[in-house]
Protein backbone atom coordinates (compact mmCIF):
# COMPACT_ATOMS: atom_id res chain seq x y z
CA UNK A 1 -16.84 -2.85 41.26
CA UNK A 2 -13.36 -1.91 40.25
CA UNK A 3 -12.93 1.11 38.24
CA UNK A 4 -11.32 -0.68 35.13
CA UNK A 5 -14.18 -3.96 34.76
CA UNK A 6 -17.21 -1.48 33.38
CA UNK A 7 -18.27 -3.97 30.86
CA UNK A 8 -21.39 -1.31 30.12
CA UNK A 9 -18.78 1.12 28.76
CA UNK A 10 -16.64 -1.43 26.85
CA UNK A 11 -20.10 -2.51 25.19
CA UNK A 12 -21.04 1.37 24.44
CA UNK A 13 -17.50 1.70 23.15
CA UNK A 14 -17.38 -1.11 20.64
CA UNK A 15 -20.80 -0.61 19.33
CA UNK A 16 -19.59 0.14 16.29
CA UNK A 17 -17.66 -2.23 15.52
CA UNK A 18 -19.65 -5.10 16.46
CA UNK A 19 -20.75 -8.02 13.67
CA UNK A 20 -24.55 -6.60 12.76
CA UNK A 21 -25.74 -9.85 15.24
CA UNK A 22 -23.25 -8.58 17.88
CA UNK A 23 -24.92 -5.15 17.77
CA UNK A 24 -28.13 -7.10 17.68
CA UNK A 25 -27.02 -8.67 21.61
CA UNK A 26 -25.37 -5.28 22.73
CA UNK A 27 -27.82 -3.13 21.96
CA UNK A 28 -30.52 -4.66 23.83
CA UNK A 29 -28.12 -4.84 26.84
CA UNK A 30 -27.36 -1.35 26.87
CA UNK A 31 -31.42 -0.55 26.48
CA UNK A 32 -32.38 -3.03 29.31
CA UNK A 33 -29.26 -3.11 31.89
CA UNK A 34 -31.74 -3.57 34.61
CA UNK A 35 -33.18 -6.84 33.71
CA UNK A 36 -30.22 -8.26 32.08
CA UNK A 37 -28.58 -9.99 35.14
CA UNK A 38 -32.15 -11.93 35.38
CA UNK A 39 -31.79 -13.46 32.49
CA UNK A 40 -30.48 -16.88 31.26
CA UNK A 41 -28.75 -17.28 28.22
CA UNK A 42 -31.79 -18.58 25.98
CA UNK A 43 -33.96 -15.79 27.58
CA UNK A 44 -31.20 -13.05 26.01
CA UNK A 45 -30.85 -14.74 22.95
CA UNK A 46 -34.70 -14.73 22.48
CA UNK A 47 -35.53 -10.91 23.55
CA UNK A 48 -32.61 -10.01 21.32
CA UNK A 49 -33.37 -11.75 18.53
CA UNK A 50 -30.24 -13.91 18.08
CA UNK A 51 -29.74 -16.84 19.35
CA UNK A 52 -27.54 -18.92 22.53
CA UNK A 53 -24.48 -19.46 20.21
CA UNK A 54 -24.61 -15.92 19.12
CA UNK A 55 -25.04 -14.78 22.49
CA UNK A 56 -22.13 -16.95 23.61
CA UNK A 57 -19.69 -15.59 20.95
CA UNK A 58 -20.37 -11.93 21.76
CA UNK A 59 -19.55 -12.62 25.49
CA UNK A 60 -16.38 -14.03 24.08
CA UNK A 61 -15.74 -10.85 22.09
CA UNK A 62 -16.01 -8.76 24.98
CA UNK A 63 -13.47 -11.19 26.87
CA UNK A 64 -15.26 -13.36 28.47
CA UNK A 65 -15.46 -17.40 28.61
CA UNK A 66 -18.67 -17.75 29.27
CA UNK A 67 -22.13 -16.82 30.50
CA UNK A 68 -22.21 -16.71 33.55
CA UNK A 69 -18.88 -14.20 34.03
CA UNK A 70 -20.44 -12.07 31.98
CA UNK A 71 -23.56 -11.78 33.65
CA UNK A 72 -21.26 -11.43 37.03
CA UNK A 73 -19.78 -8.50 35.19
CA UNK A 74 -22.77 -7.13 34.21
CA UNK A 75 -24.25 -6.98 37.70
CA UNK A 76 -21.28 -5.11 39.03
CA UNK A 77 -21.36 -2.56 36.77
CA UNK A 78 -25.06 -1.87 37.72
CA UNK A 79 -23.73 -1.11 40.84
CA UNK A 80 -22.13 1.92 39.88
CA UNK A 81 -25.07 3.35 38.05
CA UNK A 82 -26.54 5.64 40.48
CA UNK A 83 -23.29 7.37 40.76
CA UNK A 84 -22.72 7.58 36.86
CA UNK A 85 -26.44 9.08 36.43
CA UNK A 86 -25.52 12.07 38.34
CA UNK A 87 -22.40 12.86 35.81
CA UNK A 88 -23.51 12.08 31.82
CA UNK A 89 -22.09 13.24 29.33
CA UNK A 90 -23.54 16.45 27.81
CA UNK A 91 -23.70 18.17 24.88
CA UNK A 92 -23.57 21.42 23.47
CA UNK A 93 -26.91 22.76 23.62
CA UNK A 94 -28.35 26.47 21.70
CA UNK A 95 -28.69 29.40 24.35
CA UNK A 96 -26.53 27.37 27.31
CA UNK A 97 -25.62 30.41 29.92
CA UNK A 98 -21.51 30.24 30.90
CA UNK A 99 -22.50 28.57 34.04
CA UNK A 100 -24.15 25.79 32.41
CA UNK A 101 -21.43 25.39 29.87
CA UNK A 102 -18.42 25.52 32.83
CA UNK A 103 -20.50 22.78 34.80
CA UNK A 104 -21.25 20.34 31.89
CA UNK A 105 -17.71 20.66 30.13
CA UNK A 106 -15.94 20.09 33.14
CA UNK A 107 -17.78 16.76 34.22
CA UNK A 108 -17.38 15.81 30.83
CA UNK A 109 -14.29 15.98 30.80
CA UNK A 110 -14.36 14.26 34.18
CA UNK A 111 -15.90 11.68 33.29
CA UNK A 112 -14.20 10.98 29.83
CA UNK A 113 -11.10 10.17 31.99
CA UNK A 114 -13.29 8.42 34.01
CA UNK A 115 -13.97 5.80 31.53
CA UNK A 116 -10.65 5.92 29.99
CA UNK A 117 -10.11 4.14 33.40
CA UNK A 118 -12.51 1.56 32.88
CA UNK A 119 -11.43 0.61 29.92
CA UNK A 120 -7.73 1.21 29.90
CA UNK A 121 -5.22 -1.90 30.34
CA UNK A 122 -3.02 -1.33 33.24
CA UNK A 123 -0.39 -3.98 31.92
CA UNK A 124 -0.67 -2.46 28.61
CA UNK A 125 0.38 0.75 30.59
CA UNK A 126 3.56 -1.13 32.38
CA UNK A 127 4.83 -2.68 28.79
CA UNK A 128 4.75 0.66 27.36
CA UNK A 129 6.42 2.15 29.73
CA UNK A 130 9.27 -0.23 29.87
CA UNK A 131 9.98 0.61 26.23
CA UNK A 132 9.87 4.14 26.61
CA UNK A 133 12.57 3.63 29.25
CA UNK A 134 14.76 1.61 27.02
CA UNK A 135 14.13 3.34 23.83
CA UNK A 136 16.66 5.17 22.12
CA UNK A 137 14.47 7.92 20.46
CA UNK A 138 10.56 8.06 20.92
CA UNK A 139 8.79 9.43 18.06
CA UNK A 140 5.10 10.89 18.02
CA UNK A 141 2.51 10.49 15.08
CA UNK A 142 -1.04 12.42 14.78
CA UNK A 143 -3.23 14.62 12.82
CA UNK A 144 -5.04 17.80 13.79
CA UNK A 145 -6.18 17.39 17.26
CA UNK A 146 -4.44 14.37 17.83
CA UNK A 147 -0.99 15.80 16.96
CA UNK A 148 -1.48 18.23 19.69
CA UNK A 149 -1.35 15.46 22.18
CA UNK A 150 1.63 14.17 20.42
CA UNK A 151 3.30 17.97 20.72
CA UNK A 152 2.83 17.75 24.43
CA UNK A 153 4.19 13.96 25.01
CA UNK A 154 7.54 15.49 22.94
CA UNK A 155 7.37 18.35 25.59
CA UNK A 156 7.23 16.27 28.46
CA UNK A 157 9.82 13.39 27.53
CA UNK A 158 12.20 16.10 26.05
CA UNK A 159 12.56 17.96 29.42
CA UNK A 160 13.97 14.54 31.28
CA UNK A 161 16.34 14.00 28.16
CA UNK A 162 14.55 11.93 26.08
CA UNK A 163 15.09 11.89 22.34
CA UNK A 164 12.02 12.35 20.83
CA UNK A 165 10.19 14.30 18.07
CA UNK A 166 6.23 15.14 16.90
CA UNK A 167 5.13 14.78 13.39
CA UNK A 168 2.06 16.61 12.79
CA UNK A 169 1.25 16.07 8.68
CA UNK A 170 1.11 13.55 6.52
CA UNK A 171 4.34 14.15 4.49
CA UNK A 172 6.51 14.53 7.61
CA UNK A 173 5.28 11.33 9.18
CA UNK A 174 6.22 9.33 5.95
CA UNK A 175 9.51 10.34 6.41
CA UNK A 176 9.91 9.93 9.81
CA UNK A 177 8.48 6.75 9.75
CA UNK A 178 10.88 5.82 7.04
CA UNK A 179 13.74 6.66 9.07
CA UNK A 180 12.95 4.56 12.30
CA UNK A 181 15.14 1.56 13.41
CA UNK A 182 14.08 -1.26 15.47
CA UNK A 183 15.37 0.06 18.72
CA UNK A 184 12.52 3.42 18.54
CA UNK A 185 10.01 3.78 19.35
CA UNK A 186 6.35 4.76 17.52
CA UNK A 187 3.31 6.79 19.34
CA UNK A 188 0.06 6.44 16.92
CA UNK A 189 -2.37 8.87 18.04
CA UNK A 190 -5.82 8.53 16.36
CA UNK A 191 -9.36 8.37 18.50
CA UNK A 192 -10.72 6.65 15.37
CA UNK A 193 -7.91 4.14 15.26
CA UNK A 194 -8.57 4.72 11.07
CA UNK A 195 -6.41 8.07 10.35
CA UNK A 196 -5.11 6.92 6.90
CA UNK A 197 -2.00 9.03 7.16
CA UNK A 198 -1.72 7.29 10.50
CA UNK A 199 -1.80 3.90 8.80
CA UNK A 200 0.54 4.86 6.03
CA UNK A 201 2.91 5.62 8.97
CA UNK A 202 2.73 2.48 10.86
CA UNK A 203 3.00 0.30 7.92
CA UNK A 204 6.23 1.70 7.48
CA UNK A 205 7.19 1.67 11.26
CA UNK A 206 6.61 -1.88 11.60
CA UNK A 207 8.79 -2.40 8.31
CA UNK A 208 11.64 -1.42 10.13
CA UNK A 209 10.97 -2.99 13.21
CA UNK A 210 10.07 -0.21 15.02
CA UNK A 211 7.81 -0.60 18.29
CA UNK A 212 4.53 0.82 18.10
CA UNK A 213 2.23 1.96 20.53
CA UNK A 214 -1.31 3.18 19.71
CA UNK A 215 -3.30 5.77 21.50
CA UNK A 216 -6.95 5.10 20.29
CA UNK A 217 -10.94 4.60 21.22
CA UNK A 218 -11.48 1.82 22.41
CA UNK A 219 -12.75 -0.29 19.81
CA UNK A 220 -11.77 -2.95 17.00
CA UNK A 221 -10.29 -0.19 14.96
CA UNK A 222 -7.50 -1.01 12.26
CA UNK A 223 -4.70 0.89 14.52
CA UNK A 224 -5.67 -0.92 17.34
CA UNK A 225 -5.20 -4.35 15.54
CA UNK A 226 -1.85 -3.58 14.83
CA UNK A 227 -0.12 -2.19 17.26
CA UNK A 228 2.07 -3.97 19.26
CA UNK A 229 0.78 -2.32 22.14
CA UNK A 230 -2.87 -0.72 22.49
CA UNK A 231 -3.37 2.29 25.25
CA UNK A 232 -7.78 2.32 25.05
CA UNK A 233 -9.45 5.92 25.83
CA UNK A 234 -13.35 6.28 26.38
CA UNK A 235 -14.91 9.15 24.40
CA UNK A 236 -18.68 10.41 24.91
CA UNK A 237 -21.33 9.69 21.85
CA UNK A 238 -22.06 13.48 21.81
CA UNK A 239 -22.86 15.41 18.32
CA UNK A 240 -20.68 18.79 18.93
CA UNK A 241 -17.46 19.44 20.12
CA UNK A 242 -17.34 18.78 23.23
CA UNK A 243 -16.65 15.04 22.73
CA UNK A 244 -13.36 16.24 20.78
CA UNK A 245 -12.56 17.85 23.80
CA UNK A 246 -13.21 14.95 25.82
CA UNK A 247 -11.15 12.22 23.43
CA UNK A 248 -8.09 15.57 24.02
CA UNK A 249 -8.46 15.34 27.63
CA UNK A 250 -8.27 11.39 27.68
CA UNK A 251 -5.34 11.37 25.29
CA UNK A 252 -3.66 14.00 27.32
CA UNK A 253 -4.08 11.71 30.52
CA UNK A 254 -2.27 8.72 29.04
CA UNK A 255 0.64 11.02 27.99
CA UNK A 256 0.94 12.25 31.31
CA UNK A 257 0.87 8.49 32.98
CA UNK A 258 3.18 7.23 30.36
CA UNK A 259 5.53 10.27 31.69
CA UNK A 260 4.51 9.74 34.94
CA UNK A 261 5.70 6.12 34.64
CA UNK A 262 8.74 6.68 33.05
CA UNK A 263 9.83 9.54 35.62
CA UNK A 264 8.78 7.65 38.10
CA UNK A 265 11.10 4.74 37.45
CA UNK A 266 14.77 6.56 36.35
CA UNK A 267 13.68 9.40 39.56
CA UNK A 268 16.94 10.40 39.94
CA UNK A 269 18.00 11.17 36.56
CA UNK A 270 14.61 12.59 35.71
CA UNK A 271 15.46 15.02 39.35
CA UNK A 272 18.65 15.89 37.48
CA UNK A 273 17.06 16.86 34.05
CA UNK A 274 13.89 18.39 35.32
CA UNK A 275 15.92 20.90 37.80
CA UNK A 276 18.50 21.67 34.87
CA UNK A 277 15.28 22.80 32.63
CA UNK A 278 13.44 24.49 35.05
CA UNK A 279 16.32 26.54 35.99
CA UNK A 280 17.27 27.38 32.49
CA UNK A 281 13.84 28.81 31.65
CA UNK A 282 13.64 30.43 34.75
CA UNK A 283 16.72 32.05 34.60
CA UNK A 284 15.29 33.00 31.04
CA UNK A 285 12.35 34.61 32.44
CA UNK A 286 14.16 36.87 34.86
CA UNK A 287 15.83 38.13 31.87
């Protein structure tokens, strides 16, 4: 099965945003995977309560044209279950020793960027990228955790001589938003996708015509509806903070491909610019 068709994790990610009959259809697939690909489409609609048109209409919502893809879909991604069972997402539990907690955070984190792969669109990925390279100043919105991941993507594109800046609080993203023109370009960081100081922002982004990218859950969310161009991270369903930390790590992984991309595609100006900074802090350092 190829890493990015996982239609068990696109279901567990949308859960929430699914029609009350959608959640009705998904919800019984994700509690009876097994039997699932046995099943015609009258024999789904009947065990989940719904019925063949409803069933129909959610395998449109998750992208596909019919049944019978679906299904095929569905069957591949039971494929890869014994390996997932070996590396689920954990929680935070009372009394964990440090050697639990090391093992269980790391393969969390693993396998949040695991699913941001299954779920992430690769063309998405090239589109953004192309207007990163053609931009002529990249800007960065997000709140509290997610404007840490916006810090860091104004790190990275500043050291190969991009113009770009991270705005961090509402009042400050207002502005900046204000002052965009249609040749900049927008980050929106949010795992929610409904950050209303986020929302303010882009309103005002798309006012002036500036492109704008989102960096969200993957899910219907408002920001994801939006955006000219959605970049879709996997986050665990875990109570504590450890599925913050995974959502950080996932973020922090399509920065660093966007970058990646970018640097990959202008190398030898990006050579230039990275050796210039290096040397300067270096040179700083030995002072």
């Amino acid at each position: 099965m190829s890493l990015n068709d996982n239609i068990l994790i696109k279901i567990r990610e949308m859960r929430e945003s699914f029609t009350p009959v959608e959640r009705l259809v998904g919800d019984y697939i994700l509690e009876n995977t097994e039997e699932i690909p046995h099943l015609s489409i009258k024999e789904l609609a009947q065990s989940s309560k719904t019925s063949d048109a409803s069933v129909l209409r959610f395998c449109k919502t998750m992208g596909y044209s019919g049944y019978r893809n679906f299904i095929v879909s569905i069957s591949a991604s039971l494929g890869s279950r014994d390996e997932d069972a070996r590396a689920q997402y954990t929680d935070i539990r009372p009394g964990d020793d440090l050697s639990t907690i090391i093992s269980n955070i790391s393969l969390n984190n693993i396998k949040s960027i695991e699913d941001t792969l299954s779920v992430i669109d690769r063309k998405e990925i090239a589109r953004a990228v192309e207007l990163l390279r053609h931009s002529k100043r990249i800007v960065f919105f997000g709140i509290g955790a997610s404007g840490i991941i916006g810090m860091d993507g104004q790190q990275k594109f500043s050291r190969i001589n991009k113009m770009c800046h991270a705005y961090t609080d509402g009042h400050s993203q207002l502005t900046a938003a204000t002052l965009l023109e249609k040749d900049d370009v927008a980050i929106f960081i949010s795992n929610s996708g409904a950050t209303s100081d986020i929302l303010d922002a882009l309103e005002i982004a798309q006012k002036n015509k500036a492109k704008c990218i989102a960096i969200t859950k993957y899910n219907k969310s408002e920001l994801a509806e939006r955006a000219d161009i959605v970049l879709s991270i996997s986050t665990p369903e875990i109570t504590i903070r450890s599925g913050a930390m995974g959502s950080r790590i996932a973020m922090l992984t399509i920065i660093d491909i966007l970058f990646a991309g970018v640097a990959s595609a202008e190398y030898e100006q990006v050579k230039t610019y990275l050796t210039k900074t290096h040397n300067i802090l270096k040179k700083k350092l030995r002072n």
